[in-house]
C-alpha atoms as a PDB file:
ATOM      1  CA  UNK A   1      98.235 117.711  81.016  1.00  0.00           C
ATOM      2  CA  UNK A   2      99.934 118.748  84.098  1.00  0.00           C
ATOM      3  CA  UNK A   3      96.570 120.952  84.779  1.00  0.00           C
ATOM      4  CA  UNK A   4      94.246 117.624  84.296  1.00  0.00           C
ATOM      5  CA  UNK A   5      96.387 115.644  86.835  1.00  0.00           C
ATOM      6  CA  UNK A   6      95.866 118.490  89.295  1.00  0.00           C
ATOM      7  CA  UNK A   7      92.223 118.392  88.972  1.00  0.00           C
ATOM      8  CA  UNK A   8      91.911 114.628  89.364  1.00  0.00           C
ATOM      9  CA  UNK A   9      94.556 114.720  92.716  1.00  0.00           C
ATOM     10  CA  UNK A  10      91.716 117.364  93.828  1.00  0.00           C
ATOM     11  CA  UNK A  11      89.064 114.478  93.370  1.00  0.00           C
ATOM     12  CA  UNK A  12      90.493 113.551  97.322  1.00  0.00           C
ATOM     13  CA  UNK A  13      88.686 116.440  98.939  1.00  0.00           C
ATOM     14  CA  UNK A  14      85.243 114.925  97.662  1.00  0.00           C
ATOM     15  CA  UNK A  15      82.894 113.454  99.634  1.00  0.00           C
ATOM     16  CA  UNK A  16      82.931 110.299  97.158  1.00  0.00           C
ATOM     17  CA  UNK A  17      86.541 109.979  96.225  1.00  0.00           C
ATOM     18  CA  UNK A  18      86.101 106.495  98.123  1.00  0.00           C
ATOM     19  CA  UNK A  19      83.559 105.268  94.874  1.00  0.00           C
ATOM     20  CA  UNK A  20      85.966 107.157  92.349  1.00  0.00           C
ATOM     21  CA  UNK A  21      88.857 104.429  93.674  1.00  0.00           C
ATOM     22  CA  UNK A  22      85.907 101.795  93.484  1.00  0.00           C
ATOM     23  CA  UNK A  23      85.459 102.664  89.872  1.00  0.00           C
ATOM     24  CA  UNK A  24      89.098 102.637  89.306  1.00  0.00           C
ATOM     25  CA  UNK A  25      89.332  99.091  90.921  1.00  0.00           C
ATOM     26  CA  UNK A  26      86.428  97.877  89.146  1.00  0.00           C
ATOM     27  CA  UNK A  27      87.509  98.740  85.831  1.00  0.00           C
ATOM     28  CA  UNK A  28      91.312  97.500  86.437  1.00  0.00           C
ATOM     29  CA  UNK A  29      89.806  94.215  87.289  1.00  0.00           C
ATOM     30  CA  UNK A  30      88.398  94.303  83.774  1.00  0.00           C
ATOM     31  CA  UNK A  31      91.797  94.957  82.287  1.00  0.00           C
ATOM     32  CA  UNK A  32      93.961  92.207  84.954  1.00  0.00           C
ATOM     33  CA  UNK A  33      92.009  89.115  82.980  1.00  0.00           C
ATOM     34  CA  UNK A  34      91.074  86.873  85.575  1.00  0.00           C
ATOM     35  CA  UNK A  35      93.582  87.077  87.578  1.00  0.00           C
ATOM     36  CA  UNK A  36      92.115  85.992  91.309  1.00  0.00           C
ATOM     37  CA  UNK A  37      95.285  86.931  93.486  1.00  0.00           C
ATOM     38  CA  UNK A  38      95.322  90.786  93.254  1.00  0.00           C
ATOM     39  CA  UNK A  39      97.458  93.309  95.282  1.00  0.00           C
ATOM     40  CA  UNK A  40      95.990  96.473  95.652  1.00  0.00           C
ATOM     41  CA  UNK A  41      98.622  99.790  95.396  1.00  0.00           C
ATOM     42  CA  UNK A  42      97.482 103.295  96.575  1.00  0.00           C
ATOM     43  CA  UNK A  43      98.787 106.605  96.954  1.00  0.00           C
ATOM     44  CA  UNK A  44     100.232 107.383 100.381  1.00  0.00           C
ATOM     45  CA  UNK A  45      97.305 109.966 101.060  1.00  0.00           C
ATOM     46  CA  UNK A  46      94.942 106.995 100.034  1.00  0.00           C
ATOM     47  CA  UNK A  47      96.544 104.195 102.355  1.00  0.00           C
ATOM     48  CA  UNK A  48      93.999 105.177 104.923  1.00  0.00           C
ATOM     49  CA  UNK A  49      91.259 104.068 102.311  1.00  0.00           C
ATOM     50  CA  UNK A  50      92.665 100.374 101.500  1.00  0.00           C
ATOM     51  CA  UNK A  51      90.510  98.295 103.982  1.00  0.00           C
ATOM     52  CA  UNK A  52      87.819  99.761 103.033  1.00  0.00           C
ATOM     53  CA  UNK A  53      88.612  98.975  99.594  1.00  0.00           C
ATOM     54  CA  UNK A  54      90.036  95.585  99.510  1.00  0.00           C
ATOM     55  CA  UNK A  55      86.886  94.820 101.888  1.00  0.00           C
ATOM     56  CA  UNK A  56      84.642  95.823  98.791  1.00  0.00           C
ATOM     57  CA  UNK A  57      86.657  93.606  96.451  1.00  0.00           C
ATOM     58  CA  UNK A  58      86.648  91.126  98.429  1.00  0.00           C
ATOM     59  CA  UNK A  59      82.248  91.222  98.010  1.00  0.00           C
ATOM     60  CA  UNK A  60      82.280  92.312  94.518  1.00  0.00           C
ATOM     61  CA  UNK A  61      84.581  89.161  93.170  1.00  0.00           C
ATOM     62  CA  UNK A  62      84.276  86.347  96.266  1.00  0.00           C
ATOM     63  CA  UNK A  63      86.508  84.197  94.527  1.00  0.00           C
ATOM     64  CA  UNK A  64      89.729  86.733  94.929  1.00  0.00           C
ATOM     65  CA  UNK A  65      92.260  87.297  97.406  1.00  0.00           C
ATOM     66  CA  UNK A  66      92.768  91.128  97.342  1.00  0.00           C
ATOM     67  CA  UNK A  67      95.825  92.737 100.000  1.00  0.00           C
ATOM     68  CA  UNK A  68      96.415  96.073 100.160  1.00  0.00           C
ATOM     69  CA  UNK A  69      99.984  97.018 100.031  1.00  0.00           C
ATOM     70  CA  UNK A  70     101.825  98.374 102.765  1.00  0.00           C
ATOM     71  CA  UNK A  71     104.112 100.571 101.088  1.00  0.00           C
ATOM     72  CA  UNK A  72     102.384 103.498  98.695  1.00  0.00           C
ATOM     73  CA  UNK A  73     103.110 103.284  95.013  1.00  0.00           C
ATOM     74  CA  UNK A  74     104.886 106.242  93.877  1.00  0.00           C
ATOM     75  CA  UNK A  75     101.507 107.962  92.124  1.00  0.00           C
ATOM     76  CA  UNK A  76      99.756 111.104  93.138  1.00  0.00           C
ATOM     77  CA  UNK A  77      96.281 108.959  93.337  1.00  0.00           C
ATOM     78  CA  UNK A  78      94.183 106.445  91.943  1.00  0.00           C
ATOM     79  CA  UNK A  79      95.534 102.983  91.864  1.00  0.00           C
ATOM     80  CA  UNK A  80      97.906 100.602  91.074  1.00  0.00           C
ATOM     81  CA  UNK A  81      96.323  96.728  90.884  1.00  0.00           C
ATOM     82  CA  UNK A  82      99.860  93.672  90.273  1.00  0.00           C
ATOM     83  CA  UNK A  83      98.697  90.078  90.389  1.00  0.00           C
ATOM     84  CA  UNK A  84     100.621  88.169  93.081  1.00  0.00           C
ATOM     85  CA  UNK A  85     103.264  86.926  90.842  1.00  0.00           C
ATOM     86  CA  UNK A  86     104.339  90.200  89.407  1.00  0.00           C
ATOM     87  CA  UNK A  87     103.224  89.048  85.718  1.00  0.00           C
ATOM     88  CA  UNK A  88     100.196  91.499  85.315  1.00  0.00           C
ATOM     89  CA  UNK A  89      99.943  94.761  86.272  1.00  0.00           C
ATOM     90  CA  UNK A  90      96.841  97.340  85.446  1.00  0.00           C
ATOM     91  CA  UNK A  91      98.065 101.382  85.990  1.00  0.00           C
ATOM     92  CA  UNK A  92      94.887 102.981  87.113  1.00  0.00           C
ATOM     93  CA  UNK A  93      96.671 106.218  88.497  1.00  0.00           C
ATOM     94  CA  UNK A  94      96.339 109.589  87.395  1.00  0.00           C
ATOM     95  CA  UNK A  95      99.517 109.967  85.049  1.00  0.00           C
ATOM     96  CA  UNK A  96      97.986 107.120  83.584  1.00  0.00           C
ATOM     97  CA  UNK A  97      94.213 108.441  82.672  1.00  0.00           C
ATOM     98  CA  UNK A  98      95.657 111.329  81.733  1.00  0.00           C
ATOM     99  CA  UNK A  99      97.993 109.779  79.149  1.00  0.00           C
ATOM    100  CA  UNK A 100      95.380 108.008  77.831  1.00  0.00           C
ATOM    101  CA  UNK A 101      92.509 111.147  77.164  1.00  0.00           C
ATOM    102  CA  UNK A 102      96.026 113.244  75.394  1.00  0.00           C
ATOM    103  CA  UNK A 103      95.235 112.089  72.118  1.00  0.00           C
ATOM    104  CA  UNK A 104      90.969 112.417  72.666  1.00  0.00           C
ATOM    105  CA  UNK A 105      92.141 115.971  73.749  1.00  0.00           C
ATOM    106  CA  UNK A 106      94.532 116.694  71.081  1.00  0.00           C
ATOM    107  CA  UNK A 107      91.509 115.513  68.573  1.00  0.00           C
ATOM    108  CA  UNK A 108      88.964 117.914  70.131  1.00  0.00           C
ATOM    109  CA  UNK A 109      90.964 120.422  70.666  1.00  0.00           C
ATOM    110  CA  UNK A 110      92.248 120.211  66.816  1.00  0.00           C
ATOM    111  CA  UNK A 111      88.506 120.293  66.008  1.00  0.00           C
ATOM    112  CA  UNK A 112      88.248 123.983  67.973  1.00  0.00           C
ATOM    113  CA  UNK A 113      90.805 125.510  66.973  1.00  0.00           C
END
């Protein structure tokens, strides 16, 4: 697992990491329910990248407020999206994705072996 979460921190030294935390945010926005008062949490090598990704929220769903958090969340990248109350939060980071492929891994790699 620890290997997996290596390769995805990696994903920053691509040319297109900045539509890898698109995807990310689009997908989250699936999971946060209609929720129109989103803050947007990043990884403090990706702070650099929150304009220009609350600026593509902000055209992708016009009838959100989207503000990028000062202070980094305590991931190693990805995302972290909390509605502006504090009741919702969607875990897009890469601990997260990795937790969730373990037991698709587990299954294929019980299949192998």
């Amino acid at each position: 697992a620890r290997m997996l979460v290596d390769h995805l921190r990696d994903l920053r030294n691509r040319e297109d990491y900045p539509a890898v935390l698109r995807g990310l945010l689009a997908e989250s926005m699936e999971a946060m329910g209609g929720i129109d008062d989103v803050r947007i949490l990043l990884a403090e090598p990706d702070i650099h990248l929150g304009d220009e990704l609350s600026d593509y929220a902000k055209k992708a769903w016009p009838g959100a407020s989207f503000i990028v958090e000062p202070e980094p969340a305590p991931i190693s990248g990805g995302l972290w999206l909390n509605s502006g109350d504090g009741s919702r939060r969607v875990n897009a980071d890469w601990d997260a994705r990795v937790q969730d492929l373990l037991p698709v891994l587990a299954e294929r790699l019980g299949q192998i072996l």
